[in-house]
PDB file of N, CA and C in Angstrom:
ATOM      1  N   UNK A   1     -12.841 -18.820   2.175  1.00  0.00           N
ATOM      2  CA  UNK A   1     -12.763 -17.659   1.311  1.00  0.00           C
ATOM      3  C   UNK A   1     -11.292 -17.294   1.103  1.00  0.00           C
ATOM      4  N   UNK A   2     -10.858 -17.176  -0.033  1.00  0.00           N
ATOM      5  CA  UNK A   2      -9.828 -16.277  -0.524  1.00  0.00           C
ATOM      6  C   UNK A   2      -9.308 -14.547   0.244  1.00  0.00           C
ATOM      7  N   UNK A   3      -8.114 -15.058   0.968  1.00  0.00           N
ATOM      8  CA  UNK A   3      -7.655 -13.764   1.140  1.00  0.00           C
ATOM      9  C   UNK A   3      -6.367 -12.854  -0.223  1.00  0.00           C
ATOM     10  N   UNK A   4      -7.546 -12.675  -0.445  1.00  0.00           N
ATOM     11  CA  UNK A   4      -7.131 -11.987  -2.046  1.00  0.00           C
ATOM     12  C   UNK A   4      -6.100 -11.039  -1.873  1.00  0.00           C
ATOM     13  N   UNK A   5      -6.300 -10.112  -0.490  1.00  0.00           N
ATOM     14  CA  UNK A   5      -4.856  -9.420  -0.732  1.00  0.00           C
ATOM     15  C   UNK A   5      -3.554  -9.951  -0.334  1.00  0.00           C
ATOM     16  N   UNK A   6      -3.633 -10.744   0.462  1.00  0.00           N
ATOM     17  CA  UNK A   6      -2.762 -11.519   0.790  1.00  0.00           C
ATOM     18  C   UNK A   6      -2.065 -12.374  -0.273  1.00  0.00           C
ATOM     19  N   UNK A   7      -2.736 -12.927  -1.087  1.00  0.00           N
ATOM     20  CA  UNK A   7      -2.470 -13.521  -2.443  1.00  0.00           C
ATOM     21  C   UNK A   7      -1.807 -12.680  -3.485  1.00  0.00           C
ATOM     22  N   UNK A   8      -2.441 -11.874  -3.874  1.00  0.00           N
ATOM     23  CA  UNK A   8      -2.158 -10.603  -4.248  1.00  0.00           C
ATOM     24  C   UNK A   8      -0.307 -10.132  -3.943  1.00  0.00           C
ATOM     25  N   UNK A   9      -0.583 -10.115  -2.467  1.00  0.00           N
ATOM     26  CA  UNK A   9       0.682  -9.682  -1.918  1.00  0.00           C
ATOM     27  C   UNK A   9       1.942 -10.791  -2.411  1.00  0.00           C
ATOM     28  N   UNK A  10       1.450 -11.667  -2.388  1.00  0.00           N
ATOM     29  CA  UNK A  10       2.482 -12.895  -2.583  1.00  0.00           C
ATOM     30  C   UNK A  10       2.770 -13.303  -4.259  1.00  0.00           C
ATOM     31  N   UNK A  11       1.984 -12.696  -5.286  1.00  0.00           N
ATOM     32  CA  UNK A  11       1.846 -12.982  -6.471  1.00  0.00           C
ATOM     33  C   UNK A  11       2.921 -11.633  -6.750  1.00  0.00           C
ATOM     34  N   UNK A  12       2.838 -10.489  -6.172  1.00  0.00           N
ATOM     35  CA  UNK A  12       3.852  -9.391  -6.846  1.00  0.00           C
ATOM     36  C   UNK A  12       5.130  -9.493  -6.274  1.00  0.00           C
ATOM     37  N   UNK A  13       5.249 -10.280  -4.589  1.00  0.00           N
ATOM     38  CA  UNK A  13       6.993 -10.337  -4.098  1.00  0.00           C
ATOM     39  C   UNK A  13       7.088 -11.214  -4.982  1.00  0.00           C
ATOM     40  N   UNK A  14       6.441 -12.356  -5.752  1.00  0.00           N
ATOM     41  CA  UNK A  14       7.088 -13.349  -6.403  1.00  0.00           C
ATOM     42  C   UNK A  14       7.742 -12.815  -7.984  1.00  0.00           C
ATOM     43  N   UNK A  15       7.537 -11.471  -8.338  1.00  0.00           N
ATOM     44  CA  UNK A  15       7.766 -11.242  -9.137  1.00  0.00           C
ATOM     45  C   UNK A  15       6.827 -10.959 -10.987  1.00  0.00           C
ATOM     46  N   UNK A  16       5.143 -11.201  -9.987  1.00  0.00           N
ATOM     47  CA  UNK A  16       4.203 -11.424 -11.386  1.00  0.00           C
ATOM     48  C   UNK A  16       3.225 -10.687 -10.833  1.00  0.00           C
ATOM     49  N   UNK A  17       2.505 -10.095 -12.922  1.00  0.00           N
ATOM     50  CA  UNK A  17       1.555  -9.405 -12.632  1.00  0.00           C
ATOM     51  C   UNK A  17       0.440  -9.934 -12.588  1.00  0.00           C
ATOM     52  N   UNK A  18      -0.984 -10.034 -11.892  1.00  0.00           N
ATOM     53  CA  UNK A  18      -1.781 -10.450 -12.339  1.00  0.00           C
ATOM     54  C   UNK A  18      -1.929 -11.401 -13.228  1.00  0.00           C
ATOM     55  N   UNK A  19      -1.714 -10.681 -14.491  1.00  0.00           N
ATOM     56  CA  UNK A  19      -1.959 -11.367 -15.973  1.00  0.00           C
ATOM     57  C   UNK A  19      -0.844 -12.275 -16.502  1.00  0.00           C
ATOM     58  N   UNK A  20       0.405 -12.020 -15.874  1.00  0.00           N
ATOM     59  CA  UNK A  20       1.236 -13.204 -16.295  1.00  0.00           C
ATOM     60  C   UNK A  20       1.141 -14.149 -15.372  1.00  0.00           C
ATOM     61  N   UNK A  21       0.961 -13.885 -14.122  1.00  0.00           N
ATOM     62  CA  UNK A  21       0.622 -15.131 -13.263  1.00  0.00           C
ATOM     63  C   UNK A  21      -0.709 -16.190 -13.904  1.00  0.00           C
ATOM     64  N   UNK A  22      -1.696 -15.229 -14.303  1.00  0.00           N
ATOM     65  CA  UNK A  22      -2.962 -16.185 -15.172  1.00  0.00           C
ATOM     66  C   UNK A  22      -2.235 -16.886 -16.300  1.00  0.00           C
ATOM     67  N   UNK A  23      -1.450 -16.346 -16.798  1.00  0.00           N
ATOM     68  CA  UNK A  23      -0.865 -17.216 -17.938  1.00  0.00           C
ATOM     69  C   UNK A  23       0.021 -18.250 -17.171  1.00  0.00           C
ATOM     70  N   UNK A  24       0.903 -18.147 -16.586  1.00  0.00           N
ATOM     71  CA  UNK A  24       1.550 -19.058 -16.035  1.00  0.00           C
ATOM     72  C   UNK A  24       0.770 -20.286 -15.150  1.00  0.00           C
ATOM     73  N   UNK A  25      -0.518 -19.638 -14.788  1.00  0.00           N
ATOM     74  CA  UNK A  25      -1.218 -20.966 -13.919  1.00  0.00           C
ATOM     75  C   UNK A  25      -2.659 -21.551 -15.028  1.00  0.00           C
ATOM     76  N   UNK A  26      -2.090 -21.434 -16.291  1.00  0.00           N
ATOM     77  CA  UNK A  26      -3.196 -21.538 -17.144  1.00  0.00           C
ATOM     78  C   UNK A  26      -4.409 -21.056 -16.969  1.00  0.00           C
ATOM     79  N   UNK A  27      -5.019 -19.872 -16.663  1.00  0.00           N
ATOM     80  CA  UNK A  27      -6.569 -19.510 -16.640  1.00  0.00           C
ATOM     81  C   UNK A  27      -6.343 -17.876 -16.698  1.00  0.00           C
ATOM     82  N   UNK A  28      -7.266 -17.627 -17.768  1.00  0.00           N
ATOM     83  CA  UNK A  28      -7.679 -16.036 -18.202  1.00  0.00           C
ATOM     84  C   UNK A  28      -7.487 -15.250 -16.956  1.00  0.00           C
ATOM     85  N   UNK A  29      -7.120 -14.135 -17.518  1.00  0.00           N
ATOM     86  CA  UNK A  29      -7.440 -12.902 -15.980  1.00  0.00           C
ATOM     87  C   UNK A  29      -8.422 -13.055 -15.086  1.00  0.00           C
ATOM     88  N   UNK A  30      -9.515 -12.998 -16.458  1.00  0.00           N
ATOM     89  CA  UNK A  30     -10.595 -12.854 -15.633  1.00  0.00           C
ATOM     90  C   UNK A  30     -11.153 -13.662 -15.025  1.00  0.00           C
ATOM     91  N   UNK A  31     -10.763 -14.749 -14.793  1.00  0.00           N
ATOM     92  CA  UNK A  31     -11.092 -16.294 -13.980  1.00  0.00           C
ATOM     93  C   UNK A  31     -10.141 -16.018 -12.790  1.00  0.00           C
ATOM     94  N   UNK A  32      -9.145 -15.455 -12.877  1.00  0.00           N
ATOM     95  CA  UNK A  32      -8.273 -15.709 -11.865  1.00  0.00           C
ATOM     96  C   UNK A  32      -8.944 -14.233 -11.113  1.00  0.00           C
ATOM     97  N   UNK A  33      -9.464 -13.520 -11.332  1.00  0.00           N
ATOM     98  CA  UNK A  33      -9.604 -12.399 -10.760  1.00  0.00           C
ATOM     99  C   UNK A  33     -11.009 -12.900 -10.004  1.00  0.00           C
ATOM    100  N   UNK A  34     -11.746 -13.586 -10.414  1.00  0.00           N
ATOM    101  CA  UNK A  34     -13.264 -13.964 -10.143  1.00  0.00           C
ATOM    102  C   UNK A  34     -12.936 -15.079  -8.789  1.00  0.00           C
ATOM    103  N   UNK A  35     -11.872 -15.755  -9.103  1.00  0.00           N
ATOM    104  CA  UNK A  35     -11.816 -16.686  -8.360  1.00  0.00           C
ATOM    105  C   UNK A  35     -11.009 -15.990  -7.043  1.00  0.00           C
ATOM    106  N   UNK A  36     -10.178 -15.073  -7.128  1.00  0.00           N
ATOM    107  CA  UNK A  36      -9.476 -14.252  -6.125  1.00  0.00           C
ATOM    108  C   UNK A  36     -10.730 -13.746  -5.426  1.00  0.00           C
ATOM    109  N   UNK A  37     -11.686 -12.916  -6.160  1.00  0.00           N
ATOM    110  CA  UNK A  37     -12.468 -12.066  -5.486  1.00  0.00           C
ATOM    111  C   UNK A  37     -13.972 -13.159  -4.780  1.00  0.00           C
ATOM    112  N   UNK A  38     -13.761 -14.562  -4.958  1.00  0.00           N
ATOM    113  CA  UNK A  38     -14.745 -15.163  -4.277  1.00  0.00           C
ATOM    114  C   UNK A  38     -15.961 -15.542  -5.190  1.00  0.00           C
ATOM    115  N   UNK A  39     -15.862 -14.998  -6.548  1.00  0.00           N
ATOM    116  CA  UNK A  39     -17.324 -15.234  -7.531  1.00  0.00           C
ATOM    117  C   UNK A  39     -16.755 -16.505  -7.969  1.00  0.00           C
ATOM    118  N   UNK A  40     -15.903 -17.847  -7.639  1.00  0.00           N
ATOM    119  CA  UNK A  40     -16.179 -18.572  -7.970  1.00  0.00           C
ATOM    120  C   UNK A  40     -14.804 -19.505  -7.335  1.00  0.00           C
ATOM    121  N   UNK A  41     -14.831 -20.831  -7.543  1.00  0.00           N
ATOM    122  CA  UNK A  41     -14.217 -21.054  -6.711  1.00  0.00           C
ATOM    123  C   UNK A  41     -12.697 -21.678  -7.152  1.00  0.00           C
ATOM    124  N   UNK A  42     -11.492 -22.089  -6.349  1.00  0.00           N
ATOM    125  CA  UNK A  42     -10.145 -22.502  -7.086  1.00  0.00           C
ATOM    126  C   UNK A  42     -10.589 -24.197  -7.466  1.00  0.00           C
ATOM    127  N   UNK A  43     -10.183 -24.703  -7.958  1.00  0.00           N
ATOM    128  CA  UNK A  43     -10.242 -26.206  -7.997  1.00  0.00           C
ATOM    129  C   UNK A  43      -8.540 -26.567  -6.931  1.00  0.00           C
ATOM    130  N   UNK A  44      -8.917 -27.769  -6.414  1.00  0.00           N
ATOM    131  CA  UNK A  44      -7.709 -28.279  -5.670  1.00  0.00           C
ATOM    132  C   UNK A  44      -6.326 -28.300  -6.456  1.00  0.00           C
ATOM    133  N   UNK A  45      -6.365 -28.745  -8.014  1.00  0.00           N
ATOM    134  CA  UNK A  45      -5.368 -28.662  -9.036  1.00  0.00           C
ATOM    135  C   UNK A  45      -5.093 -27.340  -9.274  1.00  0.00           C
ATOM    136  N   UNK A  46      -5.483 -26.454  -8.738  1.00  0.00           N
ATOM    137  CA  UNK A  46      -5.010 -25.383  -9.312  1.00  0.00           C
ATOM    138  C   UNK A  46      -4.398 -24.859  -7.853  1.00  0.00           C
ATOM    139  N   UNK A  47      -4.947 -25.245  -7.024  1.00  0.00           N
ATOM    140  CA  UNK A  47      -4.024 -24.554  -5.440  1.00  0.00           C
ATOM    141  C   UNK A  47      -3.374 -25.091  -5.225  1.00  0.00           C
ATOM    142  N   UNK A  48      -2.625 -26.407  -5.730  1.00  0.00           N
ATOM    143  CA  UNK A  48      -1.586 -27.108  -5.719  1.00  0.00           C
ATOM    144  C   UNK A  48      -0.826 -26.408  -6.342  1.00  0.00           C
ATOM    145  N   UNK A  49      -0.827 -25.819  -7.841  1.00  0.00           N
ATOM    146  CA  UNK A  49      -0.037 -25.426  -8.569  1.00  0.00           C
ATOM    147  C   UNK A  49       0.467 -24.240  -8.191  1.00  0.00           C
ATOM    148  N   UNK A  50      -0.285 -23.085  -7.859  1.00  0.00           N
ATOM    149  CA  UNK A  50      -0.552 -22.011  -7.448  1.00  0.00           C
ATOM    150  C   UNK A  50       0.334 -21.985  -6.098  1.00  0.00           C
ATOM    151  N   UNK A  51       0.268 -22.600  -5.199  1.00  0.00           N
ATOM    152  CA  UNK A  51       1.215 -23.124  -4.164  1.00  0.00           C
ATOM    153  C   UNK A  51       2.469 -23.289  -4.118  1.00  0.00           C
ATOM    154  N   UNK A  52       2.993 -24.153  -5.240  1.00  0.00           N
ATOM    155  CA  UNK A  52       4.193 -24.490  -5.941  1.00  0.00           C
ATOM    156  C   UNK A  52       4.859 -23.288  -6.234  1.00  0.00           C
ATOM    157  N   UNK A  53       4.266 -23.081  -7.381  1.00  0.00           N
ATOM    158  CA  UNK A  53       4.848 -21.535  -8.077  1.00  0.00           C
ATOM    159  C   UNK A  53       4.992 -20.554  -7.103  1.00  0.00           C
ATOM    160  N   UNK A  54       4.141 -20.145  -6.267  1.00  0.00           N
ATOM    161  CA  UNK A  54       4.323 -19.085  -5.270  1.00  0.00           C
ATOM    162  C   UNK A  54       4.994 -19.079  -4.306  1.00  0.00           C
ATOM    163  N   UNK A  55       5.652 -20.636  -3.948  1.00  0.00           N
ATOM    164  CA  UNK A  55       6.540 -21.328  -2.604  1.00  0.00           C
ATOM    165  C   UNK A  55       5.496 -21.361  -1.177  1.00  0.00           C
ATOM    166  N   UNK A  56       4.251 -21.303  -1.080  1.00  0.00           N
ATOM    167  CA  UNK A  56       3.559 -21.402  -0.390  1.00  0.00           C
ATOM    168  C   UNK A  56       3.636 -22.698   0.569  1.00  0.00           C
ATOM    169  N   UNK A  57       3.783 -22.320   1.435  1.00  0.00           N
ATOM    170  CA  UNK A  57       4.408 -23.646   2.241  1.00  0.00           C
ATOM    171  C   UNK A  57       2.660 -24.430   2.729  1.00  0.00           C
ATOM    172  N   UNK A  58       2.694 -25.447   3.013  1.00  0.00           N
ATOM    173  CA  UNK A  58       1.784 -26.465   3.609  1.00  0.00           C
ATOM    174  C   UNK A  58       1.034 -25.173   4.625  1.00  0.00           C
ATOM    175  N   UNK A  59       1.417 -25.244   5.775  1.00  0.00           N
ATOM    176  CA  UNK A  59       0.876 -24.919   6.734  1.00  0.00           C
ATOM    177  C   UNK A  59       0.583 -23.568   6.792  1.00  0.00           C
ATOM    178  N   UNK A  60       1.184 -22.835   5.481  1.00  0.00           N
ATOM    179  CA  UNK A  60      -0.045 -21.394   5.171  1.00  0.00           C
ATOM    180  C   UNK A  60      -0.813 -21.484   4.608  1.00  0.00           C
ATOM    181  N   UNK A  61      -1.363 -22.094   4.058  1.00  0.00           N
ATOM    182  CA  UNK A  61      -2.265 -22.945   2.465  1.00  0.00           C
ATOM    183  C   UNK A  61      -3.499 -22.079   3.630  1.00  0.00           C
ATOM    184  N   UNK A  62      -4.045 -22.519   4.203  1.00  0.00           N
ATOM    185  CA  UNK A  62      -5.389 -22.095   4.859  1.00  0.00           C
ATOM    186  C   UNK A  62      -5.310 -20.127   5.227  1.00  0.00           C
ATOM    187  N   UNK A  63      -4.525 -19.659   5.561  1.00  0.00           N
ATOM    188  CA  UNK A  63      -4.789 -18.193   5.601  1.00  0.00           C
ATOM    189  C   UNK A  63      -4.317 -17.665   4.297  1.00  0.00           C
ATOM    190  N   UNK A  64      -4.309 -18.287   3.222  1.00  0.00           N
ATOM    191  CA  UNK A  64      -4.326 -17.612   2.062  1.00  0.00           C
ATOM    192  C   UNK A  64      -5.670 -17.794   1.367  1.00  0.00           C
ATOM    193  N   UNK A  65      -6.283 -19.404   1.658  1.00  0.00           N
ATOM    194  CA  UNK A  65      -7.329 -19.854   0.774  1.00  0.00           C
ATOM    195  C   UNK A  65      -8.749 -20.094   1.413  1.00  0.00           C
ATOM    196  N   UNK A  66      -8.595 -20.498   2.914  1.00  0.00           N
ATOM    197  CA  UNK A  66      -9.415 -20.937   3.536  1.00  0.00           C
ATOM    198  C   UNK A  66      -9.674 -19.922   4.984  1.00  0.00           C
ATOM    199  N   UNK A  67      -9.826 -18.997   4.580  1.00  0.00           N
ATOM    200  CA  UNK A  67     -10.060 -17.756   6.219  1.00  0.00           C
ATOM    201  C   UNK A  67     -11.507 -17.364   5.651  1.00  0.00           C
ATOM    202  N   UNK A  68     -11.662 -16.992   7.463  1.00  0.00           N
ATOM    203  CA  UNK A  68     -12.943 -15.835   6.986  1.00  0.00           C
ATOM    204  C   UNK A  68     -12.626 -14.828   7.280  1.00  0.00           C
ATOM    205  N   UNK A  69     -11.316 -14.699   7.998  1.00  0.00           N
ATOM    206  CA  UNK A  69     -11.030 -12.922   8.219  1.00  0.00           C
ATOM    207  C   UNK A  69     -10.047 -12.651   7.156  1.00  0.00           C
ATOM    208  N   UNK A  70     -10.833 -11.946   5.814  1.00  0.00           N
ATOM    209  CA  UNK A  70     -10.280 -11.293   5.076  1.00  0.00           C
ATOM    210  C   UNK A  70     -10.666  -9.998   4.775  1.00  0.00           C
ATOM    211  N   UNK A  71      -9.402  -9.147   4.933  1.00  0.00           N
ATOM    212  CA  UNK A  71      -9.338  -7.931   4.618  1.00  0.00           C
ATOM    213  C   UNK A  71     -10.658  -7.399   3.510  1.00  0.00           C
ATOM    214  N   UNK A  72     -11.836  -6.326   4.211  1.00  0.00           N
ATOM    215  CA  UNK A  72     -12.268  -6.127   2.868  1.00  0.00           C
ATOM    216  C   UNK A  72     -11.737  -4.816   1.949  1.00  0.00           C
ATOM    217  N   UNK A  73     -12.044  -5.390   0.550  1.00  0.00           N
ATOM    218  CA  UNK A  73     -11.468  -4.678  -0.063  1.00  0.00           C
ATOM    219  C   UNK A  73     -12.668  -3.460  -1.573  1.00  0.00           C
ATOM    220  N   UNK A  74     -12.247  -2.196  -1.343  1.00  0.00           N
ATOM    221  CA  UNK A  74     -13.210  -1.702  -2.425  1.00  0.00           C
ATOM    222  C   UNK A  74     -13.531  -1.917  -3.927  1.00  0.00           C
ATOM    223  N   UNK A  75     -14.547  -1.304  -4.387  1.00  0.00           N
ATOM    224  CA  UNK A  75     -14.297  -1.945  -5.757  1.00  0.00           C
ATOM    225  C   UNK A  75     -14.627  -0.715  -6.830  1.00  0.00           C
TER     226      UNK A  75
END
């Protein structure tokens, strides 16, 4: 599961909102928001990229993408 705030957290020190980060990793808001919040899932090509752009090093890749202790969050 996606630790979305954590992602989150790392998508605004990098300097992007939401919606320009979806533009920059090619996919609508609302895909990137669906896929943050767990209604669907990243493809490997896109957590590569997503990785890249964000400077996400190797050996954090799993507590950003792959935890089960994630913060819950309201809606």
């Amino acid at each position: 599961m996606t630790n979305s705030t954590k992602l989150r957290g790392r998508i605004v020190e990098k300097g992007y909102t939401l919606g320009k980060f979806a533009e920059v990793i090619h996919l609508s808001r609302v895909s990137l928001r669906k896929k943050m919040n767990g209604e669907s899932e990243f493809k490997a090509s896109e957590l590569e990229n997503i990785c890249a752009i964000l400077d996400i090093p190797s050996s954090q890749i799993d507590s950003y993408f792959f935890t089960n202790n994630v913060p819950k969050m309201g809606r």
